[in-house]
Protein backbone atom coordinates (compact mmCIF):
# COMPACT_ATOMS: atom_id res chain seq x y z
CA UNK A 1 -14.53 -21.30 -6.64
CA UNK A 2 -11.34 -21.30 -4.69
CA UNK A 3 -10.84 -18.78 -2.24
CA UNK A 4 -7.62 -16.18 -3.54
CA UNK A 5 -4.10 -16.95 -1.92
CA UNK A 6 -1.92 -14.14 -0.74
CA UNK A 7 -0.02 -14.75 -4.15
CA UNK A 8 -3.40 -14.41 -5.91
CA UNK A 9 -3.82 -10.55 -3.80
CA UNK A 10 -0.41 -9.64 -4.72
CA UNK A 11 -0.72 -10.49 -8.29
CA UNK A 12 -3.50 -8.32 -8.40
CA UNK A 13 -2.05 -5.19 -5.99
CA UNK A 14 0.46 -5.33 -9.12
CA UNK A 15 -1.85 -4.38 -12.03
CA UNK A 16 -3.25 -1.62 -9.71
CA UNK A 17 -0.84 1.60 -9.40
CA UNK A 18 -3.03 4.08 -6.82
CA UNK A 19 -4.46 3.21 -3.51
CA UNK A 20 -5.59 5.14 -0.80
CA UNK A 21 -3.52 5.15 2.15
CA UNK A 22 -5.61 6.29 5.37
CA UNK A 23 -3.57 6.92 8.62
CA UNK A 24 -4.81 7.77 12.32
CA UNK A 25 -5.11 11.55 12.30
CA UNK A 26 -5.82 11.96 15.75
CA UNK A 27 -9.22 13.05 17.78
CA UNK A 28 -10.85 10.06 16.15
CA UNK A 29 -10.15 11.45 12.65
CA UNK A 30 -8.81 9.22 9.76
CA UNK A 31 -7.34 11.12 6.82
CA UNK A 32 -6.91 9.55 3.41
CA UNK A 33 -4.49 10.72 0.49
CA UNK A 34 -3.55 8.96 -2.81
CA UNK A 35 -0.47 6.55 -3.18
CA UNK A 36 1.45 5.01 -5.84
CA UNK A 37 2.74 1.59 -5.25
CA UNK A 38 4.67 1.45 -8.34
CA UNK A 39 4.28 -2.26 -8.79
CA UNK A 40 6.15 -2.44 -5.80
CA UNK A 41 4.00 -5.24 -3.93
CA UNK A 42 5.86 -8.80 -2.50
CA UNK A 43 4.46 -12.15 -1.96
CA UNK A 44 4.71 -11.24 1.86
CA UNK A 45 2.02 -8.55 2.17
CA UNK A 46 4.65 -5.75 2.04
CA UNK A 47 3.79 -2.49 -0.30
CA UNK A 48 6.11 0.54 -0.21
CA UNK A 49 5.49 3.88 -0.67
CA UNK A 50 7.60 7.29 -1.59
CA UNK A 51 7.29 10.16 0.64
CA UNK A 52 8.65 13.58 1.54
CA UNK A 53 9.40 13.58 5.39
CA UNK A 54 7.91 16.80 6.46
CA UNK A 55 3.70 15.45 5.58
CA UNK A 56 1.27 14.92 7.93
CA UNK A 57 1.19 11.40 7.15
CA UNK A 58 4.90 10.73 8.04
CA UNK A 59 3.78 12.61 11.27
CA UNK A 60 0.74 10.58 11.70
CA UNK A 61 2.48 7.21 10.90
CA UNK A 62 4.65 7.86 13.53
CA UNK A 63 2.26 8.57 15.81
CA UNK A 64 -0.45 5.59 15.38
CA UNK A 65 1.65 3.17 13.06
CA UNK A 66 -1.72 0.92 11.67
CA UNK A 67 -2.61 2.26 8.33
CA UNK A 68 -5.31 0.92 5.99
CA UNK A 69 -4.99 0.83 2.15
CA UNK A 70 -7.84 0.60 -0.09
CA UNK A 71 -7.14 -0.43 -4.03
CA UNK A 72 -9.63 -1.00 -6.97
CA UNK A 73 -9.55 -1.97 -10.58
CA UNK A 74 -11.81 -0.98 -12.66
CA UNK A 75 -14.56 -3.46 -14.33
CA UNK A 76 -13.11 -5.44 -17.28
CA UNK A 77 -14.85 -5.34 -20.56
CA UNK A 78 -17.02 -8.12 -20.63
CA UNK A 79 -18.51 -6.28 -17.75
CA UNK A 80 -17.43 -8.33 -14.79
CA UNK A 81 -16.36 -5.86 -11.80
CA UNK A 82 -13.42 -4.87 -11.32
CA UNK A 83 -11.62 -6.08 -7.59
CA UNK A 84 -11.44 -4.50 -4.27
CA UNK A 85 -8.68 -4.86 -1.89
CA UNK A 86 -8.76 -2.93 1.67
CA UNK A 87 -5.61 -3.76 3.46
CA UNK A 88 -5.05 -3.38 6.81
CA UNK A 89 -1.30 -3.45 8.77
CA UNK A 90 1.46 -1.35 9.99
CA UNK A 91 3.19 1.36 8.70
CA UNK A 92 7.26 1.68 9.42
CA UNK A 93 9.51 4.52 8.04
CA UNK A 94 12.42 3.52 6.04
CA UNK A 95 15.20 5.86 5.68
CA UNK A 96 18.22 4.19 4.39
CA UNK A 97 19.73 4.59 0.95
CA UNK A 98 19.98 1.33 -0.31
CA UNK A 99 16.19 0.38 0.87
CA UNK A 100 15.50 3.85 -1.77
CA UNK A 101 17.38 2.25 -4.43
CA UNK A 102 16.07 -1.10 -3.71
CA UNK A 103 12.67 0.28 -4.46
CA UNK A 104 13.03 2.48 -6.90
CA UNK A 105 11.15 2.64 -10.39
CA UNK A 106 12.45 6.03 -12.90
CA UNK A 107 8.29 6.95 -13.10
CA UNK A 108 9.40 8.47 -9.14
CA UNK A 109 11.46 11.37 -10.90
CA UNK A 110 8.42 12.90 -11.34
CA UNK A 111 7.57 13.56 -7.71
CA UNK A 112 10.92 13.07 -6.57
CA UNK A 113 13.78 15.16 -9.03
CA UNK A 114 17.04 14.11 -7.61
CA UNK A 115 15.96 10.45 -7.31
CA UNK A 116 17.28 8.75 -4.02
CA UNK A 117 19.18 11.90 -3.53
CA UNK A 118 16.46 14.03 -3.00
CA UNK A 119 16.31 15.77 0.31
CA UNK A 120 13.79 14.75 2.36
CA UNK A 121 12.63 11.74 0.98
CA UNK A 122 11.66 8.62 3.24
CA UNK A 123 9.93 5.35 2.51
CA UNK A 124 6.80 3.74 4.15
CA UNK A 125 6.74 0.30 4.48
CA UNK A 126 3.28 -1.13 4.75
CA UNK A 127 3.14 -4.52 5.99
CA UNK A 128 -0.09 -5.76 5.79
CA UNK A 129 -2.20 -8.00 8.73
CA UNK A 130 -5.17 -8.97 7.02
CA UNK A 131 -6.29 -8.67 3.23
CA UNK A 132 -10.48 -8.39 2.32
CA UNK A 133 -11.41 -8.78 -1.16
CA UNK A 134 -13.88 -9.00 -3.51
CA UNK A 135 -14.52 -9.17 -7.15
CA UNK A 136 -18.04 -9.68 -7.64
CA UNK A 137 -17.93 -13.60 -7.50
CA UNK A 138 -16.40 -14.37 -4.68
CA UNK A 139 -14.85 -12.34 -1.25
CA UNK A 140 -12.76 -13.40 1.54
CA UNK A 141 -10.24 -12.28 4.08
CA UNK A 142 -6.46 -13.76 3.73
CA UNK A 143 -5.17 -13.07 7.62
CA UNK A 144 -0.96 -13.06 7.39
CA UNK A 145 1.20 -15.10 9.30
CA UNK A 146 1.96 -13.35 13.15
CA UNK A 147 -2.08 -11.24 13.06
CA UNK A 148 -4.24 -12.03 14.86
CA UNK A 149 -7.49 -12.41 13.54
């Protein structure tokens, strides 16, 4: 079997809404919180993220800016597992307006009321060095353009 493409690992990031998102939390710690991706995954290894600027992760982000995500769909029903992703890159924080709208799905009203409006809101880019899978037939490792490996 073919070893999965970066358009292959983005096809799949797509179907899969919540991630784990694990940033640097200082003294050796890692801390881990849910993330919705909204669909919001490109070709390129980029996934975004909604946040509200005052969390520790926008604080930990910009301390340590590599991040690791960790997705996985569940088994389908002729019993075949379901995939795991673990990403790992570098986190940025995006604060401009038209990046918000750019991103934007209406299922964000529910964390954030006032849309791109509301106060306090920033995005995290998450653009992604290296890509591990596996779906219980095959695994492998897509490195990205500019990693090292």
């Amino acid at each position: 079997m073919a070893s999965m493409t970066l358009e292959d690992l983005s096809s799949q990031l797509k179907k899969i809404d919540f991630c784990m998102l694990s940033t640097n939390a200082g003294s050796g710690r890692i801390s881990a919180r849910p993330m919705s991706n909204n669909g919001d995954v490109e070709y390129d290894g980029d996934s975004w993220f909604f946040s509200y600027e005052d969390t520790s992760k926008i604080t930990e982000i910009e301390g340590i800016d590599t991040v690791s995500l960790t997705f996985t769909a569940p088994p389908s029903l002729l019993g075949k597992p379901g995939i795991f992703i673990a990403v790992e890159g570098f986190a940025s924080l995006v604060r401009e307006k038209a990046a918000f709208e750019e991103h934007w799905v209406p299922d964000l009203e529910r964390w954030f009321p006032e849309g791109v409006d509301t106060p306090g809101i920033v995005l995290i880019k998450v653009s992604a060095s290296s890509i591990r899978y596996w779906d219980g037939e095959e695994n492998g490792e897509v490195i990205l353009p500019g990693s090292a490996s």
